[in-house]
C-alpha atoms as a PDB file:
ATOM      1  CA  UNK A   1     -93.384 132.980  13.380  1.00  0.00           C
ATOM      2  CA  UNK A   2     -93.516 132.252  17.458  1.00  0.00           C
ATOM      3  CA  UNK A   3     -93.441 128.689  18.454  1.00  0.00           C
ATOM      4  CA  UNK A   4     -97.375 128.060  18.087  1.00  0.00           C
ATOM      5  CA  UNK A   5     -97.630 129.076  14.873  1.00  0.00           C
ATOM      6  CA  UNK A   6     -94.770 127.009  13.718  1.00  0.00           C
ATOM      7  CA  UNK A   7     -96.469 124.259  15.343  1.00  0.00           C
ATOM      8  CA  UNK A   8     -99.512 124.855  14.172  1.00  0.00           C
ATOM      9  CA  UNK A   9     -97.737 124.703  10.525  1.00  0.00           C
ATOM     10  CA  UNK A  10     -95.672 121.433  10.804  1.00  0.00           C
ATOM     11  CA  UNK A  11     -98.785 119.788  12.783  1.00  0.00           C
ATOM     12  CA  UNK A  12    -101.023 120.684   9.358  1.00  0.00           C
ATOM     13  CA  UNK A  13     -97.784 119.391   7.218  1.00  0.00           C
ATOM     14  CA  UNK A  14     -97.974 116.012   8.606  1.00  0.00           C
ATOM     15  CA  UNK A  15    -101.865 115.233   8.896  1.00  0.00           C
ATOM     16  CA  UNK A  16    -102.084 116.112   5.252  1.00  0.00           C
ATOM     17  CA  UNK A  17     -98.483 114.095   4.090  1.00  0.00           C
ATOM     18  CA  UNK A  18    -100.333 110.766   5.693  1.00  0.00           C
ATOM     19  CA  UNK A  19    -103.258 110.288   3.584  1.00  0.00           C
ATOM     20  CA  UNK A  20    -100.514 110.392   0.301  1.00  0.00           C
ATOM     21  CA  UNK A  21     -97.644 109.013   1.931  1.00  0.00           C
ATOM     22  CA  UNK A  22    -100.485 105.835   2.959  1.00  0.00           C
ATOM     23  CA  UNK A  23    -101.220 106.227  -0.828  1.00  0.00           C
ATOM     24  CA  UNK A  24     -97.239 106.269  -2.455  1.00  0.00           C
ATOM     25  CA  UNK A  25     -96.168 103.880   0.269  1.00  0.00           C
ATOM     26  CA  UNK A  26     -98.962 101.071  -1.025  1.00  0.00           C
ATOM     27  CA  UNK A  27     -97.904 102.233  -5.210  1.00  0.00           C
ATOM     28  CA  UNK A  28     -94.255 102.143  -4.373  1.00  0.00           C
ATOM     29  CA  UNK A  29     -94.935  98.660  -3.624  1.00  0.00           C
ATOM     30  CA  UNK A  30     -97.268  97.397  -6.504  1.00  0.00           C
ATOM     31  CA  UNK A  31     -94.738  99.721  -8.943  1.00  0.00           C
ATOM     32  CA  UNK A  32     -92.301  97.668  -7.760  1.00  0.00           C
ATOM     33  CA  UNK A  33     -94.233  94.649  -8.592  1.00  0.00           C
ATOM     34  CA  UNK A  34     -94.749  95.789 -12.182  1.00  0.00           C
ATOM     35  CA  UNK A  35     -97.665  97.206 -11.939  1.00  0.00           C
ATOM     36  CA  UNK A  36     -98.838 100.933 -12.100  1.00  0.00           C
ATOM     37  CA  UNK A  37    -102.341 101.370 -10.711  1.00  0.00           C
ATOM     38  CA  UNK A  38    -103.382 104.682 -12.067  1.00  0.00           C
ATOM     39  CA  UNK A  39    -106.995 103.400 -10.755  1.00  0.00           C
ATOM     40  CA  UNK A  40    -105.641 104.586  -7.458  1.00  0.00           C
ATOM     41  CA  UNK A  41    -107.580 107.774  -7.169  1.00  0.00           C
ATOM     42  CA  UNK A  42    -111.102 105.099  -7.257  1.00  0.00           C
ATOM     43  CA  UNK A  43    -109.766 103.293  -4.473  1.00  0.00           C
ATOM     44  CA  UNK A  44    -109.043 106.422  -2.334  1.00  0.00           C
ATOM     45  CA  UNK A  45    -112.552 107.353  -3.323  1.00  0.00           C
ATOM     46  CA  UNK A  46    -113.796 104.066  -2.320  1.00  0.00           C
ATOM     47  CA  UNK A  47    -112.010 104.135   1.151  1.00  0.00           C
ATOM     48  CA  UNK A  48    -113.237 107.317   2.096  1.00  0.00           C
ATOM     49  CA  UNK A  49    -116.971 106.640   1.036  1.00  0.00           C
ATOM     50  CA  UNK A  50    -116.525 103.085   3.525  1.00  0.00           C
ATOM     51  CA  UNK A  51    -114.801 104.783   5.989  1.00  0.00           C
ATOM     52  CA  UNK A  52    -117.717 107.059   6.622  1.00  0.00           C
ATOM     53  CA  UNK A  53    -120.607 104.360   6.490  1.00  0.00           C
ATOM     54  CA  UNK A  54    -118.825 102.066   8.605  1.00  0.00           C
ATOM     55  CA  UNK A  55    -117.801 104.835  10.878  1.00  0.00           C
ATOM     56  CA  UNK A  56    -121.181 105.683  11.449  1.00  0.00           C
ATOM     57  CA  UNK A  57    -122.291 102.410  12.416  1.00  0.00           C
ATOM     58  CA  UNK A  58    -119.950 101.045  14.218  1.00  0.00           C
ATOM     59  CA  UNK A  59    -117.247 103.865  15.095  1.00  0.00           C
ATOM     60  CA  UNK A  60    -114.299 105.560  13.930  1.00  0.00           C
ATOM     61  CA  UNK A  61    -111.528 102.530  14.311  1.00  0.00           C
ATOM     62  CA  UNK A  62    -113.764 100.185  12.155  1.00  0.00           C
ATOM     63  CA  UNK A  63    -114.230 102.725   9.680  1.00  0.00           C
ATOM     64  CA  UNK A  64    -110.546 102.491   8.670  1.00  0.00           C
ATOM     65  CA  UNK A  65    -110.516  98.588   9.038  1.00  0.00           C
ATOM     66  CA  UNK A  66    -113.342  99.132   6.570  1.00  0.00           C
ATOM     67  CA  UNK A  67    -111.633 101.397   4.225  1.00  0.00           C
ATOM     68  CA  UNK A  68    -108.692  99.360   4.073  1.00  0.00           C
ATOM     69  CA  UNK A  69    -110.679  96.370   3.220  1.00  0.00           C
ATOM     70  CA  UNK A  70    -112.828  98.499   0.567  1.00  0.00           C
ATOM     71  CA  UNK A  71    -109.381  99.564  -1.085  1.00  0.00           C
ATOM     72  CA  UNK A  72    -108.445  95.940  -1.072  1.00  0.00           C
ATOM     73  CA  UNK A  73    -111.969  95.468  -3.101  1.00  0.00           C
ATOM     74  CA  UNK A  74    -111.178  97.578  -5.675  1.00  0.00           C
ATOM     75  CA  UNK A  75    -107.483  96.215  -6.254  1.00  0.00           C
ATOM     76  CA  UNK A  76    -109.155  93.055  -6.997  1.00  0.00           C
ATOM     77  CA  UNK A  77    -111.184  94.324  -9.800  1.00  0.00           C
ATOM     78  CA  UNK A  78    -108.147  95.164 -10.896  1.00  0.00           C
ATOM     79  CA  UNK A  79    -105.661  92.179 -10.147  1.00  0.00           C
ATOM     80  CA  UNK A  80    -108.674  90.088 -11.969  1.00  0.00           C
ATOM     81  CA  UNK A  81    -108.733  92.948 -15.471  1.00  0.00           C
ATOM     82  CA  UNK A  82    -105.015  93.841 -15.565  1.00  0.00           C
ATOM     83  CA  UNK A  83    -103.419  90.836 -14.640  1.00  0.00           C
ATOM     84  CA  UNK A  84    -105.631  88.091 -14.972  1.00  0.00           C
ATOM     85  CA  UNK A  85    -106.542  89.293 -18.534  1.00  0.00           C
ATOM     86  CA  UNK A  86    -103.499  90.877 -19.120  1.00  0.00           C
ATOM     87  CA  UNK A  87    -105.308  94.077 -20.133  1.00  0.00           C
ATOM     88  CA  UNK A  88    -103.645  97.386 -20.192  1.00  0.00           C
ATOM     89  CA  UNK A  89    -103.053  98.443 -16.872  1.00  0.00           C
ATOM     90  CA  UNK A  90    -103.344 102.376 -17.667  1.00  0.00           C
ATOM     91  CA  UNK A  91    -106.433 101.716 -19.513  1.00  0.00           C
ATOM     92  CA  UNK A  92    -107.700  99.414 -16.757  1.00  0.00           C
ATOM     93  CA  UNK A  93    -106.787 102.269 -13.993  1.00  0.00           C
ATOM     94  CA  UNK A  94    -108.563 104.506 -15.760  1.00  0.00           C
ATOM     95  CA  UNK A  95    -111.997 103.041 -16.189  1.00  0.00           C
ATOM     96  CA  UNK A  96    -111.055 101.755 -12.205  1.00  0.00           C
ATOM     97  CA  UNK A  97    -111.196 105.574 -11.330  1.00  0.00           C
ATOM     98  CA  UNK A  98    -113.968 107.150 -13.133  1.00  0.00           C
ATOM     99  CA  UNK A  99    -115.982 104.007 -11.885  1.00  0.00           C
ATOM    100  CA  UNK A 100    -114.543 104.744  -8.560  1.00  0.00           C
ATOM    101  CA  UNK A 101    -115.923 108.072  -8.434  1.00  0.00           C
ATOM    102  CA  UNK A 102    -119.546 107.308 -10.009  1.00  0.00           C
ATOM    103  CA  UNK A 103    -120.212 104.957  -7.889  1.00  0.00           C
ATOM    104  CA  UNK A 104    -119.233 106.524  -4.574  1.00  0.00           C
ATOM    105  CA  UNK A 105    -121.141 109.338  -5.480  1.00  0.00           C
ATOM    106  CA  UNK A 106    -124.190 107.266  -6.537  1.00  0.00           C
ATOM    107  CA  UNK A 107    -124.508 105.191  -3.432  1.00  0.00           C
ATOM    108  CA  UNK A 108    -123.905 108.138  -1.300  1.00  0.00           C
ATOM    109  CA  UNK A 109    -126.753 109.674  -2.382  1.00  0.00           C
ATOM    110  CA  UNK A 110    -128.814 106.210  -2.540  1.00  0.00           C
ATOM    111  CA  UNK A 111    -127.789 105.983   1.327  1.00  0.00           C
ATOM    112  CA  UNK A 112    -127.833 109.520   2.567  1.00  0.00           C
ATOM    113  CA  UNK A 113    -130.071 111.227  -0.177  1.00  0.00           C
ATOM    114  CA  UNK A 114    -129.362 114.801  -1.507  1.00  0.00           C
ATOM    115  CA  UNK A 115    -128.829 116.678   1.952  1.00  0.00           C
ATOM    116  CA  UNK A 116    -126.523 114.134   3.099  1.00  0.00           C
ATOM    117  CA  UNK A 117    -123.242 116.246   2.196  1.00  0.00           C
ATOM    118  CA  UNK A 118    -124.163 117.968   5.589  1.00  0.00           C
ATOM    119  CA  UNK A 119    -123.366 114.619   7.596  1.00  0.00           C
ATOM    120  CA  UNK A 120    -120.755 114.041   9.730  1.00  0.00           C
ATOM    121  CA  UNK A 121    -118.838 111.630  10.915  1.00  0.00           C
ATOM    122  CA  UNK A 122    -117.209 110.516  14.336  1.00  0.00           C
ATOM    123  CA  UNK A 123    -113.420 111.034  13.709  1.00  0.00           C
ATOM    124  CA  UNK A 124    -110.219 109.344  15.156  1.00  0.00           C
ATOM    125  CA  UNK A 125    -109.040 111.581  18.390  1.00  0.00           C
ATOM    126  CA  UNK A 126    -104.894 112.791  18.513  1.00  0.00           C
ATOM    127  CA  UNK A 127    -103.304 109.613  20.574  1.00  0.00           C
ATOM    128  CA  UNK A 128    -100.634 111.145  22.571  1.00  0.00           C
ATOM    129  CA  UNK A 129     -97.764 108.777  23.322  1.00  0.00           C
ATOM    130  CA  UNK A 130     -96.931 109.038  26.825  1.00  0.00           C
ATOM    131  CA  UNK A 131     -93.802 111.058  27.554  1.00  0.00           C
ATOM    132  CA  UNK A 132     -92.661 111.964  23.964  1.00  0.00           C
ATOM    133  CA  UNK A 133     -95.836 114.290  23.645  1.00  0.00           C
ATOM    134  CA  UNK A 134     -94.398 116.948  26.409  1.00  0.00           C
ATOM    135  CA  UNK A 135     -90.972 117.315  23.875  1.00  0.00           C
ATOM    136  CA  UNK A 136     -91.486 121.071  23.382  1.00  0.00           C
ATOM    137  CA  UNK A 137     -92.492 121.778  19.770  1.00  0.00           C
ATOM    138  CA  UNK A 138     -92.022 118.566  18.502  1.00  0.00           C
ATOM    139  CA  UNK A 139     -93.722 116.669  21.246  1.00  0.00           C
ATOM    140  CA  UNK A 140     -96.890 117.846  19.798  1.00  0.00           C
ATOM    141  CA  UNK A 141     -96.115 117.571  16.010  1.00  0.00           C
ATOM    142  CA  UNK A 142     -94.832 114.152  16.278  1.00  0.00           C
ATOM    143  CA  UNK A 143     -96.353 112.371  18.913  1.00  0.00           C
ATOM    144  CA  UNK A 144     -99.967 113.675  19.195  1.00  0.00           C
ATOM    145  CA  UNK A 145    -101.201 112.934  16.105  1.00  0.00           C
ATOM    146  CA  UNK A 146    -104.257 110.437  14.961  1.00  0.00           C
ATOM    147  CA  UNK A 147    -103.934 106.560  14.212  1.00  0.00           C
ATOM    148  CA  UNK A 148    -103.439 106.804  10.285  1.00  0.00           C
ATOM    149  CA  UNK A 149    -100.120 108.840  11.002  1.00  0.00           C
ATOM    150  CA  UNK A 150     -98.329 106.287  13.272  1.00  0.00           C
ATOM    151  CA  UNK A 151     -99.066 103.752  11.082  1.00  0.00           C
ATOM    152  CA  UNK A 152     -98.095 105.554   8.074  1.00  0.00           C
ATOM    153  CA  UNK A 153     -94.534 106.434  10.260  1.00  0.00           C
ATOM    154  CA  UNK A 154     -94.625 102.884  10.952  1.00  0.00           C
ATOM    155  CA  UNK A 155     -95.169 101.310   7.246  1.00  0.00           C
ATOM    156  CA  UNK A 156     -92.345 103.199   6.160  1.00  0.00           C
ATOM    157  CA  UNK A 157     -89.222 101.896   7.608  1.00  0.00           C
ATOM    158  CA  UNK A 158     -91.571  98.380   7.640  1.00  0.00           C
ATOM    159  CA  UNK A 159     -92.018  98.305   4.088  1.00  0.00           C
ATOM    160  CA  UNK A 160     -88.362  99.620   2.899  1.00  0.00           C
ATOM    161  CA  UNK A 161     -87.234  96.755   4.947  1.00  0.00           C
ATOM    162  CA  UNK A 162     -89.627  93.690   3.803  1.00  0.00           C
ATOM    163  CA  UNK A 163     -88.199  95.315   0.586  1.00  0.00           C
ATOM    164  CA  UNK A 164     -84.785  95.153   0.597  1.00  0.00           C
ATOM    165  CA  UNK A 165     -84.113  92.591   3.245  1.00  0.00           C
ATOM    166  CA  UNK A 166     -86.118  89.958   2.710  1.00  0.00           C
ATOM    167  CA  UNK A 167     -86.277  87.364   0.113  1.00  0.00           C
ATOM    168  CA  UNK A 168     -90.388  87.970  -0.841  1.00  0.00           C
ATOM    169  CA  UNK A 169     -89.153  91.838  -1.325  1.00  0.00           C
ATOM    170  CA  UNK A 170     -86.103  90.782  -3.349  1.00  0.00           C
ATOM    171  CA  UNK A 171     -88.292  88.308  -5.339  1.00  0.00           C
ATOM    172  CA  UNK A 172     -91.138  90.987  -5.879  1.00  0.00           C
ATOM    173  CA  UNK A 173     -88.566  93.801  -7.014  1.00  0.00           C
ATOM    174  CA  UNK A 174     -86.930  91.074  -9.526  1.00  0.00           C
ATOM    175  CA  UNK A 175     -90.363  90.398 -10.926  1.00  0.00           C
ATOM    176  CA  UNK A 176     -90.647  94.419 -11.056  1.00  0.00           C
ATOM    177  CA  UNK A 177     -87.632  94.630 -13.172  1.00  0.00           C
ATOM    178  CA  UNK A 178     -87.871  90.987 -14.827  1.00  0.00           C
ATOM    179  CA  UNK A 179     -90.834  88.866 -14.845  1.00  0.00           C
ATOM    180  CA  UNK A 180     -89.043  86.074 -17.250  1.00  0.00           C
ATOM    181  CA  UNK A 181     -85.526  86.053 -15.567  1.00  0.00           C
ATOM    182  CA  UNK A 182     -87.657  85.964 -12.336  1.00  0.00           C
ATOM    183  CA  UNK A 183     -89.563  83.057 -13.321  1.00  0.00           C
ATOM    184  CA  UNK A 184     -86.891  81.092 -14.180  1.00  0.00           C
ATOM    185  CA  UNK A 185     -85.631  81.670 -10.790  1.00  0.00           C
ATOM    186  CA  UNK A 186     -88.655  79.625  -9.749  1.00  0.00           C
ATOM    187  CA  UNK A 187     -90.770  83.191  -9.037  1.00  0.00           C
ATOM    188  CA  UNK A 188     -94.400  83.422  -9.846  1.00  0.00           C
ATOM    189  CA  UNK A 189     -94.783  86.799 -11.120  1.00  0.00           C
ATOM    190  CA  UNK A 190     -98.934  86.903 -11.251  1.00  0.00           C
ATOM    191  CA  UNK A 191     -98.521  85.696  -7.315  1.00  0.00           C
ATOM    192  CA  UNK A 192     -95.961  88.746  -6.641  1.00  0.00           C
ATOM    193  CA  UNK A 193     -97.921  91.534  -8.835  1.00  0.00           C
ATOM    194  CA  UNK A 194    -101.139  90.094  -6.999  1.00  0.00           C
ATOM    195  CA  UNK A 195     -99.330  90.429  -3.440  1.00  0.00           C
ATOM    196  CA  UNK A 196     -98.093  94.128  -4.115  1.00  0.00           C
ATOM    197  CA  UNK A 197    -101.413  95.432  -5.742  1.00  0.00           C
ATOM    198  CA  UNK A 198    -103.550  94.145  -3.001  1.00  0.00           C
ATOM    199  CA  UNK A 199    -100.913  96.148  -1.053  1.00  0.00           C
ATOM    200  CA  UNK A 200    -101.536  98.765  -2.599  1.00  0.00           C
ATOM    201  CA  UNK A 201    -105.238  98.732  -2.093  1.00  0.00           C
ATOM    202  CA  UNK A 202    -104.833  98.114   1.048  1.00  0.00           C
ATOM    203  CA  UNK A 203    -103.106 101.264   1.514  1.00  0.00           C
ATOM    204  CA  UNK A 204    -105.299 103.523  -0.867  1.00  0.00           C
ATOM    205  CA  UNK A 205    -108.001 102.424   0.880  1.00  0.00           C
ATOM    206  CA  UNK A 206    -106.519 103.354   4.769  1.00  0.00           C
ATOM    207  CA  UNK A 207    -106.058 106.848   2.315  1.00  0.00           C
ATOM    208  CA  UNK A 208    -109.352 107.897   1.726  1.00  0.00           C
ATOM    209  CA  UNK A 209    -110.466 106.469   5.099  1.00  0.00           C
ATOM    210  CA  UNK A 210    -107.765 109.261   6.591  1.00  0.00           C
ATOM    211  CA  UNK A 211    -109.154 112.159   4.899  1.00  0.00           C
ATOM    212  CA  UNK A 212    -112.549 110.953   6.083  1.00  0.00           C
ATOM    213  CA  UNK A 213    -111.781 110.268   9.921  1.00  0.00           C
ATOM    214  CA  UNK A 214    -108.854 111.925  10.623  1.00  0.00           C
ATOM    215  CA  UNK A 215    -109.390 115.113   8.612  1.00  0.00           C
ATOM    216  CA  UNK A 216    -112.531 116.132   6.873  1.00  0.00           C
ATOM    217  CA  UNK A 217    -115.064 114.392   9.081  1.00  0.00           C
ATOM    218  CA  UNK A 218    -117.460 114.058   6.422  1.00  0.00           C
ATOM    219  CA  UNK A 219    -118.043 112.845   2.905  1.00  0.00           C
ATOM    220  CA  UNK A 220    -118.046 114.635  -0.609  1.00  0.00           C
ATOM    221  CA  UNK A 221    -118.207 113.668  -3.985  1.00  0.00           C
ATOM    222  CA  UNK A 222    -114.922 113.733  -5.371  1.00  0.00           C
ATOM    223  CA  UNK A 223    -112.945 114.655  -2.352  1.00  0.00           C
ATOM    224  CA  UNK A 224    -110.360 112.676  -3.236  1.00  0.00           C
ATOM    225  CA  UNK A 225    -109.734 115.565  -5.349  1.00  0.00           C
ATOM    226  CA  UNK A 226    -106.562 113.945  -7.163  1.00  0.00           C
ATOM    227  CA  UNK A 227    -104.096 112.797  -4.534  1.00  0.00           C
ATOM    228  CA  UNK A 228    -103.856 109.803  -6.049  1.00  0.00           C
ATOM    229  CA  UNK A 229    -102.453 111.005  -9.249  1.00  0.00           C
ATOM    230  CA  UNK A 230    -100.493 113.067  -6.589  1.00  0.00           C
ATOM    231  CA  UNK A 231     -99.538 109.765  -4.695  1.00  0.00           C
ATOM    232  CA  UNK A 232     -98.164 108.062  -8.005  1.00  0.00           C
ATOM    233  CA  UNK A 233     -95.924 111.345  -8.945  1.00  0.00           C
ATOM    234  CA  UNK A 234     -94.716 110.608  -5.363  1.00  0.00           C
ATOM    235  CA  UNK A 235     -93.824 107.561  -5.795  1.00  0.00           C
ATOM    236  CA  UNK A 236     -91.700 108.612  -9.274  1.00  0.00           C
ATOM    237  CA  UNK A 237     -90.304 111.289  -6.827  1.00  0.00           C
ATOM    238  CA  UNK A 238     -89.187 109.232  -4.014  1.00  0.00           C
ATOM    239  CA  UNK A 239     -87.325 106.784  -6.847  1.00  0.00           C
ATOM    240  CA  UNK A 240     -89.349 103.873  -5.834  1.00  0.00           C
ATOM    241  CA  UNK A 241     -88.166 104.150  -2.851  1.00  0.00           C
ATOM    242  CA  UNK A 242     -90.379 104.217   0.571  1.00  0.00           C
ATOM    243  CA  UNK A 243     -87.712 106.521   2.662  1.00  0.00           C
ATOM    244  CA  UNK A 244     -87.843 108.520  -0.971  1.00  0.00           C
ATOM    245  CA  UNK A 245     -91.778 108.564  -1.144  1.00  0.00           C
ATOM    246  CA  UNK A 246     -92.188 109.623   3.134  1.00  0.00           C
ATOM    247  CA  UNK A 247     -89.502 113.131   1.722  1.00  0.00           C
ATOM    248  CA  UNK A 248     -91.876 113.985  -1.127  1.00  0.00           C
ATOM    249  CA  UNK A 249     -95.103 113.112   0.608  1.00  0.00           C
ATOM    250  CA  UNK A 250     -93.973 115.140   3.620  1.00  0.00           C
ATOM    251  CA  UNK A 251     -92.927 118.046   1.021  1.00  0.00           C
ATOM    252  CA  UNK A 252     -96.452 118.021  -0.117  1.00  0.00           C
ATOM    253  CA  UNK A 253     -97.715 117.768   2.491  1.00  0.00           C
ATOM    254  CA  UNK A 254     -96.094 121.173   3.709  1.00  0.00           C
ATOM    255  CA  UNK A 255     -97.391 122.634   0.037  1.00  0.00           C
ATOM    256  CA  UNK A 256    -100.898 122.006   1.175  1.00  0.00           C
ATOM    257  CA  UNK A 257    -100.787 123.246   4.603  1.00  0.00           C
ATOM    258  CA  UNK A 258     -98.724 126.675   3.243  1.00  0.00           C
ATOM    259  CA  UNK A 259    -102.322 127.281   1.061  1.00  0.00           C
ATOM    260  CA  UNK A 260    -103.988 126.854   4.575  1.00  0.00           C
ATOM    261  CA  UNK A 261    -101.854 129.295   5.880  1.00  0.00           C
ATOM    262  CA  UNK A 262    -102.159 131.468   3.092  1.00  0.00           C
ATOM    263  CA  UNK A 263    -106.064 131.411   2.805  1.00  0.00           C
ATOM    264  CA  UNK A 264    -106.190 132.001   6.854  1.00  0.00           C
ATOM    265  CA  UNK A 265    -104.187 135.552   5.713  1.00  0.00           C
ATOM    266  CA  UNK A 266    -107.140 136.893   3.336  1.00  0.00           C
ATOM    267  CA  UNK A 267    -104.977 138.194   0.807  1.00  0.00           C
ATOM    268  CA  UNK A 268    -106.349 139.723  -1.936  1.00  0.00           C
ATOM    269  CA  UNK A 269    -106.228 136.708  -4.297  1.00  0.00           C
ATOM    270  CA  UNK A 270    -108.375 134.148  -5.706  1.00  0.00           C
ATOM    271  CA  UNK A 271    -108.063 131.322  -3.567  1.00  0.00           C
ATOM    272  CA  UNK A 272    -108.428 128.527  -6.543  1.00  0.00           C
ATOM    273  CA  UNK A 273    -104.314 130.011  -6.985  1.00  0.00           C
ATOM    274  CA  UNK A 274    -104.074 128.898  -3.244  1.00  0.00           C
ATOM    275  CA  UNK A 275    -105.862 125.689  -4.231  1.00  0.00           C
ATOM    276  CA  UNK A 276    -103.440 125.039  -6.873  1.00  0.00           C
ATOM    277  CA  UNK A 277    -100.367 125.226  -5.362  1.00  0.00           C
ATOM    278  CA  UNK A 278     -99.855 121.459  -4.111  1.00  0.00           C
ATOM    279  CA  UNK A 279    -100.711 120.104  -8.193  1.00  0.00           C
ATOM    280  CA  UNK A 280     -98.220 122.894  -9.308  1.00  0.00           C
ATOM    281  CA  UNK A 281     -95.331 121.988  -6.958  1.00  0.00           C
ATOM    282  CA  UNK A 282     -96.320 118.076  -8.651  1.00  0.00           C
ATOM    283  CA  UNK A 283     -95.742 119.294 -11.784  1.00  0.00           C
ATOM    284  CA  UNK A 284     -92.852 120.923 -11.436  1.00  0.00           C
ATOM    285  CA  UNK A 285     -91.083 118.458  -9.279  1.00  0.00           C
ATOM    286  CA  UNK A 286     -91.573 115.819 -12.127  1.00  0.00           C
ATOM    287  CA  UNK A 287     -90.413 118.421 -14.783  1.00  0.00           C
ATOM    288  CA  UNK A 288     -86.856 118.958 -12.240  1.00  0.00           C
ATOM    289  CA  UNK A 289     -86.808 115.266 -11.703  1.00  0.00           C
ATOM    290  CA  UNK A 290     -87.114 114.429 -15.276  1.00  0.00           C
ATOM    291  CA  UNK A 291     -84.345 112.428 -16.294  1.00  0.00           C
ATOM    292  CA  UNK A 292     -82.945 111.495 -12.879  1.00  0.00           C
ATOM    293  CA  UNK A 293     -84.686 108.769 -11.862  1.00  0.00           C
ATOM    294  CA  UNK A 294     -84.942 104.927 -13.589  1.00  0.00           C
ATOM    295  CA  UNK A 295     -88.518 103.494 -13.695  1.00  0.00           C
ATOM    296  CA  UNK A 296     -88.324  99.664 -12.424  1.00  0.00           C
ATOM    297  CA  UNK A 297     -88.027  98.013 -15.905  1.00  0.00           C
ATOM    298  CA  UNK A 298     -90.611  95.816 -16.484  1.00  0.00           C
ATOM    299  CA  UNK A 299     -92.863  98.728 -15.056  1.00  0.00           C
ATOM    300  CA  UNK A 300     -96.491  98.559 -16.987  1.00  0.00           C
ATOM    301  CA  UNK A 301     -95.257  95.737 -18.760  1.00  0.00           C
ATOM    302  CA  UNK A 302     -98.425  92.977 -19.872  1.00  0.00           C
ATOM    303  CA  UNK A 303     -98.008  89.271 -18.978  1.00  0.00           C
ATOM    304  CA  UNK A 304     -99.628  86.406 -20.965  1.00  0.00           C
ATOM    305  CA  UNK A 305     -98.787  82.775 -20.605  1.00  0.00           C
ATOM    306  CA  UNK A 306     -95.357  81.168 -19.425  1.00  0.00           C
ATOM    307  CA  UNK A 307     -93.399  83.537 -21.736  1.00  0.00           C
ATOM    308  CA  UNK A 308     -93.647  86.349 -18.785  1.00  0.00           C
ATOM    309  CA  UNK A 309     -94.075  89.205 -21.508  1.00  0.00           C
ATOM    310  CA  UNK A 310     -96.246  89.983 -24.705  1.00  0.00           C
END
């Protein structure tokens, strides 16, 4: 490869690592809580389908704010089923993301009608940052990229440290590992699972509103297209660890620009194997990582009562 292309590559690597690494980043932190929302892929779904409304109306920088905030809506459906009523959180996640996606595709269609997956939307421009943009090669890569990616870059060492060196993060991983022990260290664990899965709506939400406004431009029914069963296999990946999560994000995120690349070359090949590639490299990473890695303990674990546990 020359320099461009090589550019070209790692610039396409990181725009499509932030939408999951937004995604892991926000699990990571409501998995350390406790609590696995496999209702993720709904809230991605919802982001992206606010992110393009609000976009629309009132630009591309309040369509994330709005994305963010429509994530947060859906965690709240499920802070109030899975941990109010201390129903199954799989089972909970579940419904969260097939009611995600029917209803995204619903009021699109309400709002937009049938021709409306021809619309697009006004998109979040590259910010260069002054200086560091003219680095040869990785001037471009690193520092001329759209707002979703700094802030991803930015959440990471941000959350790793509100995780392990503060006293909310060290309370919230205890409650993750121990809800009882943690309450009787004076620890509410409903108020800790609450913080980190509004967290993590927060950041499934700025997800979907990514793909919208800083890479598709548009809206389509089911383009969340998995990532955030992607984004949770991250998280496993990255040991529940953020620095762990941006590595395996950024590894996917190279998976799905090499089926770019590979498309671009017009092989002589289906290109649903091309399509493939990033949900194949999932599974086999979590078939190679089997075994190696230790789930926080309490992980999926129902609360009722004072007791802290079933």
């Amino acid at each position: 490869m020359t320099g461009t292309p090589v550019a070209d590559f790692l610039d396409a690597s990181i725009r499509s690592a932030t939408p999951l690494l937004l995604a892991a980043l926000g699990e990571t932190v409501a998995e350390r809580s406790g609590v696995i929302n496999v209702g993720l892929e709904g809230t991605i779904i919802a982001g992206c389908l606010a992110g393009l409304v609000a976009a629309a109306a009132i630009g591309p920088a309040s369509g994330l704010a709005a994305a963010g905030l429509a994530g947060i809506a859906v965690a709240v459906i499920f802070v109030a089923v899975a941990i109010g009523l201390a129903a199954d959180q799989i089972i909970t996640g579940t419904a969260i993301t097939m009611f995600g996606l029917g209803l995204t595709g619903t009021l699109y269609r309400v709002v937009y009608g049938d021709g409306g997956a021809s619309l697009s939307s006004p998109t979040l421009a590259p910010i260069a940052i002054p200086v560091l943009s003219r680095i040869p090669l990785l001037g471009r890569v690193l520092f001329t990229q759209p707002l979703p990616s700094y802030i991803a870059a930015l959440l990471v060492p941000g959350v790793w440290w509100w995780l392990y060196r503060t006293q909310h993060g060290l309370s919230l991983r205890a409650v993750g590992e121990n809800p009882a022990a943690a309450r009787a260290a004076g620890v509410s664990p409903r108020r800790m699972q609450l913080v980190g899965t509004l967290f993590g709506g927060l950041c499934g939400g700025l997800a979907g509103g990514t793909l919208v406004l800083a890479q598709v431009g548009t809206f389509a029914e089911g383009m969340s297209a998995g990532r955030g069963f992607v984004a949770i296999a991250i998280v496993a990946l990255g040991r529940w660890n953020p620095l762990g999560a941006a590595l395996a994000a950024l590894l996917f995120g190279m998976a799905s620009a090499l089926q770019f690349l590979f498309q671009s070359l017009e092989l002589d090949v289906p290109y649903q194997i091309f399509l493939a590639m990033p949900y194949v490299l999932t599974l086999l990473a979590l078939a190679f990582a089997s075994g190696r890695y230790r789930a926080p303990a309490a992980l999926g674990v129902r609360m009722s009562g004072r007791s802290g546990r079933d």
